[in-house]
C-alpha atoms as a PDB file:
ATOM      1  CA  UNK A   1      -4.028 -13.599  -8.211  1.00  0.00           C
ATOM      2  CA  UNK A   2      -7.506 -14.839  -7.552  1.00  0.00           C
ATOM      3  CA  UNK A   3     -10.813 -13.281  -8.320  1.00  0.00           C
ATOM      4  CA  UNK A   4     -11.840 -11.306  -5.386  1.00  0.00           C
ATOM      5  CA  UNK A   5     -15.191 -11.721  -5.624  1.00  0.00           C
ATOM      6  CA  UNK A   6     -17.319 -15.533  -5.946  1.00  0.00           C
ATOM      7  CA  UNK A   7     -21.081 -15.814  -7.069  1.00  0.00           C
ATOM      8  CA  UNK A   8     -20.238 -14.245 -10.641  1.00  0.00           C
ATOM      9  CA  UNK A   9     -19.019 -10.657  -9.563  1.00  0.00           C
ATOM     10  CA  UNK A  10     -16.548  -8.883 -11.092  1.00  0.00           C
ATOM     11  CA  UNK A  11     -15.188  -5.425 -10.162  1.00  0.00           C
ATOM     12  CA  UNK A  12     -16.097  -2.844 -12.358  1.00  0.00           C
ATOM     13  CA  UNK A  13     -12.445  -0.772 -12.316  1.00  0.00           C
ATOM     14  CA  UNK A  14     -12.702   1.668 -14.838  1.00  0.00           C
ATOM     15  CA  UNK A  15     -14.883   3.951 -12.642  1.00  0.00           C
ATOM     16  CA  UNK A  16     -13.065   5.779  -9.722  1.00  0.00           C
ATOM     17  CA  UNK A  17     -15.044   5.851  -6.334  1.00  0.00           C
ATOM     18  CA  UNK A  18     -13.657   8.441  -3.175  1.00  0.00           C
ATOM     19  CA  UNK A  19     -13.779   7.068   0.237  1.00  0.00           C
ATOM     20  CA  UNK A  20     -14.974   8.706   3.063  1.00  0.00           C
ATOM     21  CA  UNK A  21     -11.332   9.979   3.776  1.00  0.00           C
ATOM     22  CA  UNK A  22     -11.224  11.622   0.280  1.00  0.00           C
ATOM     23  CA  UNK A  23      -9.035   8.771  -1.018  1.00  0.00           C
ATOM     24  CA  UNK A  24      -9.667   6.203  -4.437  1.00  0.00           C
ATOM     25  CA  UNK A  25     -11.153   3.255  -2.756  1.00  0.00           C
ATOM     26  CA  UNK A  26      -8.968   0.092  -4.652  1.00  0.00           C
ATOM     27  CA  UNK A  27     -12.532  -0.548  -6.268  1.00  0.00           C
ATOM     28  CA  UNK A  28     -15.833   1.353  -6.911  1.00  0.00           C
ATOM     29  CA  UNK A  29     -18.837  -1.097  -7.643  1.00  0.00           C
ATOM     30  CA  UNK A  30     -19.395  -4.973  -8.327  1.00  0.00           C
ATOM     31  CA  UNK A  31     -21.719  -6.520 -10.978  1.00  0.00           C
ATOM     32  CA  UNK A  32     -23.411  -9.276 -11.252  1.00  0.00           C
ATOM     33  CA  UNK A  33     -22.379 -11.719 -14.384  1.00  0.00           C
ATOM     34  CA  UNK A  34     -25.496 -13.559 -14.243  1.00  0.00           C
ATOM     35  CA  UNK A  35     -29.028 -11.970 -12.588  1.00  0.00           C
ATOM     36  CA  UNK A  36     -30.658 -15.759 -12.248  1.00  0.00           C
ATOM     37  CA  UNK A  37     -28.855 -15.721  -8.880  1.00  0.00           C
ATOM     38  CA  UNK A  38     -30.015 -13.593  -5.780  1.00  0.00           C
ATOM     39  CA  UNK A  39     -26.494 -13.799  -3.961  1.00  0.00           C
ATOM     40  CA  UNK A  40     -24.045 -11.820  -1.848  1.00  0.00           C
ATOM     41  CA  UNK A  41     -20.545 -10.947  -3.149  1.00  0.00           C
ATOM     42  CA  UNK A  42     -17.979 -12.708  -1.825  1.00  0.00           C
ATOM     43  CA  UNK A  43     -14.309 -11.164  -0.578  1.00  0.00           C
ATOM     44  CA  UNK A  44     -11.948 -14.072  -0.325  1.00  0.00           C
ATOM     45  CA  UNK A  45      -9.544 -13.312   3.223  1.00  0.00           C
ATOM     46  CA  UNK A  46      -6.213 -14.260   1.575  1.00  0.00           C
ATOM     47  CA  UNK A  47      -6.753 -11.479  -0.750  1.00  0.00           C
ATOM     48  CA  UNK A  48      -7.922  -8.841   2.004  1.00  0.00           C
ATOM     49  CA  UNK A  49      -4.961  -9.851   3.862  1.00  0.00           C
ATOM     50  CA  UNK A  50      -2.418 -10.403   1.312  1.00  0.00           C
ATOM     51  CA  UNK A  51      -0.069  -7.531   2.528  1.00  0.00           C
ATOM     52  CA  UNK A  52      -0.593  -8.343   6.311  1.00  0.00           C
ATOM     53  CA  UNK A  53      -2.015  -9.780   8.817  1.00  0.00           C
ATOM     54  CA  UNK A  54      -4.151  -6.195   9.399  1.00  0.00           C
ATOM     55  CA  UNK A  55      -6.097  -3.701   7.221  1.00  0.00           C
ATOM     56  CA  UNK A  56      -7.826  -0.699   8.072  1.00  0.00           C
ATOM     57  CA  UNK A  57     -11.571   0.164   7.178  1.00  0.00           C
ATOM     58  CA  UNK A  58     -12.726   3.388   6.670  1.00  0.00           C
ATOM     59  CA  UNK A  59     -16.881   3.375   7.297  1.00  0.00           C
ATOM     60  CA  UNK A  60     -18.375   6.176   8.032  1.00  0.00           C
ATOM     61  CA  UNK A  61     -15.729   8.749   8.711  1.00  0.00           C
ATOM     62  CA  UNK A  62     -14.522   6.470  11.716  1.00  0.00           C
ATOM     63  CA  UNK A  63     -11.201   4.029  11.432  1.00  0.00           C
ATOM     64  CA  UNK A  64     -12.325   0.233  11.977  1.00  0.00           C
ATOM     65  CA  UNK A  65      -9.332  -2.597  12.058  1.00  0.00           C
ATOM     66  CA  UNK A  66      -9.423  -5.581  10.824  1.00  0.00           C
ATOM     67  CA  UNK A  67      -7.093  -8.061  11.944  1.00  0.00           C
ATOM     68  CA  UNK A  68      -5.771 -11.723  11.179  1.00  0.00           C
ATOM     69  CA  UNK A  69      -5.061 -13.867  14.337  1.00  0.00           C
ATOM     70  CA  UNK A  70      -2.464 -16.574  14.910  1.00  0.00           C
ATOM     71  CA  UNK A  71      -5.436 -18.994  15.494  1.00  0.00           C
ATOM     72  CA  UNK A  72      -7.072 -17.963  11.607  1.00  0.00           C
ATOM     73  CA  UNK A  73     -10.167 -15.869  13.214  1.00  0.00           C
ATOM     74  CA  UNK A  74     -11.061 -12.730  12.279  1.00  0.00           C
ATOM     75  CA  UNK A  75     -11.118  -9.368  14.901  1.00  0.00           C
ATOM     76  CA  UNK A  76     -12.552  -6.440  14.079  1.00  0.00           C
ATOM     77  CA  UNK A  77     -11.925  -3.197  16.304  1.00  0.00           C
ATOM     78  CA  UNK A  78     -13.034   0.539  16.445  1.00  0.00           C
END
């Protein structure tokens, strides 16, 4: 599988994190590789999506769906 994270990130797995719901989130912090850089981390779609074409996001105690159309856009709904 690819890295799910670009601009020298890497997940940091050996910590657990709870979600909002009271779940383990699949991964609790990112770190930077390299500080030089002053950049965003990067989820790659085809790994979001790699079980389906829709994911749920818990954010803030409230459901949000995320979903992957015929046409390759993204749609997210409450």
């Amino acid at each position: 599988m690819t890295d799910l994270f670009d601009n020298d990130y890497h997940l940091n797995q050996s910590k657990t994190h709870h979600g909002v719901d009271g779940m383990n989130a699949p991964f609790s912090l990112f770190t930077r590789n390299n500080d030089t850089q002053h950049a965003l981390p990067m989820l790659h779609s085809n790994n979001l999506f790699a079980l389906g074409r829709e994911i749920r996001i818990m954010h803030a105690g409230e459901e949000y769906r995320l979903r992957l159309t015929r046409n390759n856009r993204l749609i997210l709904t409450k």
